[in-house]
Protein backbone atom coordinates (compact mmCIF):
# COMPACT_ATOMS: atom_id res chain seq x y z
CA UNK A 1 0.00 0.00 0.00
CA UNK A 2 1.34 3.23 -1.21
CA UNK A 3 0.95 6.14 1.78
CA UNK A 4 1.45 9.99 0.58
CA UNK A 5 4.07 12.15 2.65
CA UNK A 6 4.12 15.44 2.42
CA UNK A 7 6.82 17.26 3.25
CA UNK A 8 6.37 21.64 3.63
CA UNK A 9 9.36 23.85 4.05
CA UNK A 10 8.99 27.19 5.75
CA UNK A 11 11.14 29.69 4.61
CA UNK A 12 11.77 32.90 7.41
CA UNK A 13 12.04 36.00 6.43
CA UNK A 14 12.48 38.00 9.38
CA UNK A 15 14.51 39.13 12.17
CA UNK A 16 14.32 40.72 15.72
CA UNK A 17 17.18 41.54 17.65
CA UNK A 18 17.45 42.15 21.11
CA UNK A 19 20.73 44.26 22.20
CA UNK A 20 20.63 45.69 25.79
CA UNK A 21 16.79 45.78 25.62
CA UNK A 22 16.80 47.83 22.49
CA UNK A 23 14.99 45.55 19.59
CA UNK A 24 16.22 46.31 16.46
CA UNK A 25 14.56 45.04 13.80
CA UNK A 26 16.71 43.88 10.91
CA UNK A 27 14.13 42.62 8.72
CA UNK A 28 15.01 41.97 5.14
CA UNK A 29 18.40 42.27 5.90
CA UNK A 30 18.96 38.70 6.76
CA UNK A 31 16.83 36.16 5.13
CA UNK A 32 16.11 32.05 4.26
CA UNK A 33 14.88 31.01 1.61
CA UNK A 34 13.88 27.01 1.43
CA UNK A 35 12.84 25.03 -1.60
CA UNK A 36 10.87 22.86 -2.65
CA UNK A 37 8.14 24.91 -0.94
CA UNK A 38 5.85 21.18 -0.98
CA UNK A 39 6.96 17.93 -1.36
CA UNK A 40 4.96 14.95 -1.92
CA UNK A 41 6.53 11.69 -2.09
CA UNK A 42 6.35 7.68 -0.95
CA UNK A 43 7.48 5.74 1.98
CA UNK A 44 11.24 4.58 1.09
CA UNK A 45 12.52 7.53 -1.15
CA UNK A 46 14.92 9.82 -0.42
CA UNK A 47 13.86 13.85 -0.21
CA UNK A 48 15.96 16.66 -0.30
CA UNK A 49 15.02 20.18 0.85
CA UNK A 50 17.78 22.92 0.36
CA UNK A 51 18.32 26.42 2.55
CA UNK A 52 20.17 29.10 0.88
CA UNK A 53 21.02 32.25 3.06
CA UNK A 54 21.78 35.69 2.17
CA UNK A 55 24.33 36.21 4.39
CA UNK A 56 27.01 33.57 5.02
CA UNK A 57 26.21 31.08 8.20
CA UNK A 58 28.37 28.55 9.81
CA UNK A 59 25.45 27.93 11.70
CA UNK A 60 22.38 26.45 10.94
CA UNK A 61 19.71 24.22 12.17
CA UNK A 62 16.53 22.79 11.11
CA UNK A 63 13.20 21.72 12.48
CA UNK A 64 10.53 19.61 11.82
CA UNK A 65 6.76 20.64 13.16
CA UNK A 66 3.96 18.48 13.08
CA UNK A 67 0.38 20.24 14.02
CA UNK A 68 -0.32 21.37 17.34
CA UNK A 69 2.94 20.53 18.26
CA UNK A 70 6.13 22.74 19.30
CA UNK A 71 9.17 22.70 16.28
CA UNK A 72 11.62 19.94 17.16
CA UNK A 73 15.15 20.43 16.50
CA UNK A 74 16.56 17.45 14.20
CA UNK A 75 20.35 19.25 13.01
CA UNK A 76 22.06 21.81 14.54
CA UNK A 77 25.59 23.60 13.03
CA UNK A 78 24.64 22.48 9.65
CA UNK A 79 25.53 18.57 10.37
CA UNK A 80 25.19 17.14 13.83
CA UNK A 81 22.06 15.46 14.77
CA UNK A 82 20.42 16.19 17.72
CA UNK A 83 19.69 13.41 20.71
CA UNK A 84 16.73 10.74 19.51
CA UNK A 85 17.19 12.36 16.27
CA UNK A 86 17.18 9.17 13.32
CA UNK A 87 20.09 8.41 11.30
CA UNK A 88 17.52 9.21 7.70
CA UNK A 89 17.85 12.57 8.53
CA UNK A 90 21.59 14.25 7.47
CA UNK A 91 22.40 17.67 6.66
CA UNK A 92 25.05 19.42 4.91
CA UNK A 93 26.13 22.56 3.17
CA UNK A 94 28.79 25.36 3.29
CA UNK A 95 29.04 28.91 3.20
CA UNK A 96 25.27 30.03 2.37
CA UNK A 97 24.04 26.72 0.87
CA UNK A 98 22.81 23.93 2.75
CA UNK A 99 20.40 20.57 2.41
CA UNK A 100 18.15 18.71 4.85
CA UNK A 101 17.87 15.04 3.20
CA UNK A 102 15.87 12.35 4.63
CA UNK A 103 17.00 9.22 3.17
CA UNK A 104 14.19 6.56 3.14
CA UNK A 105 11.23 8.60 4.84
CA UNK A 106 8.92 7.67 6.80
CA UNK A 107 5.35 7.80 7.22
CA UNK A 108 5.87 9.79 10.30
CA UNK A 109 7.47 12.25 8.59
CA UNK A 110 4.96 14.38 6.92
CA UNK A 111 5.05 17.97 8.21
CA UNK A 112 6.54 21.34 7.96
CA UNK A 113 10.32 21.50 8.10
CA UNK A 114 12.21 24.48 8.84
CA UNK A 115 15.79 25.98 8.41
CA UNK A 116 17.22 28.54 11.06
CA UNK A 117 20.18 30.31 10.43
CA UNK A 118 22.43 32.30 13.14
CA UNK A 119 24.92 35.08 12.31
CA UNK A 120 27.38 37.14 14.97
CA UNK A 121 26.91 40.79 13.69
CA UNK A 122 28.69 43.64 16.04
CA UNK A 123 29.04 41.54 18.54
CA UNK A 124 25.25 39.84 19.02
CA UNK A 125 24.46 36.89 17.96
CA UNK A 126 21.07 36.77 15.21
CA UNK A 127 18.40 34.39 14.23
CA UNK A 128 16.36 33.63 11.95
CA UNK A 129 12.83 32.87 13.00
């Protein structure tokens, strides 16, 4: 029996920083973009979902959100998987260029997948959200 997993990326496009209790909002100045915006695919294959940045990141992480639930962190600084995180899921990339693949996915998961990227700038650190 053939099930149908669908896979969403979420691509952020904006920014609030928090220096000293100031918020500065750097919107537009830092941004994700993720693609394939919808995936739909079988049990068994492989999917790939890429993050490009504008602004160089030597860290990034991504997340995968089912409904009603909080975002769970599967890869953090672009490669490393996070505890109970499974082996299908690797990540990759360099410079502003990255990939989330999920070799032989599951039923389990469907749902929206997001990139996060984190940049020092004058001395703060900035994220994505």
């Amino acid at each position: 029996m053939r099930h149908r997993i669908e896979i969403h990326s979420i691509s952020a496009r904006f920014i609030h920083l928090e220096i000293s209790g100031l918020a500065a909002d750097l919107s537009g100045q830092i941004t994700v973009t993720q693609t394939p915006a919808v995936q739909t695919t079988e049990a068994g294959k492989t999917v790939v979902m890429r993050c490009t940045c504008r602004i160089y990141s030597s860290y990034l992480a991504w997340y995968q959100q089912k409904p009603g639930e909080a975002p769970k962190l599967l890869i953090y600084q672009i490669s490393n998987r996070n505890t109970g995180t499974p082996s299908r899921f690797s990540g990759c990339g360099s410079y502003t260029d990255f990939t989330l693949t999920i070799s032989g996915v599951q039923i389990e998961d469907t749902g929206d997948y997001y990139c996060q990227s984190e940049h020092y700038i004058s001395n703060s650190w900035v994220f994505t959200q």
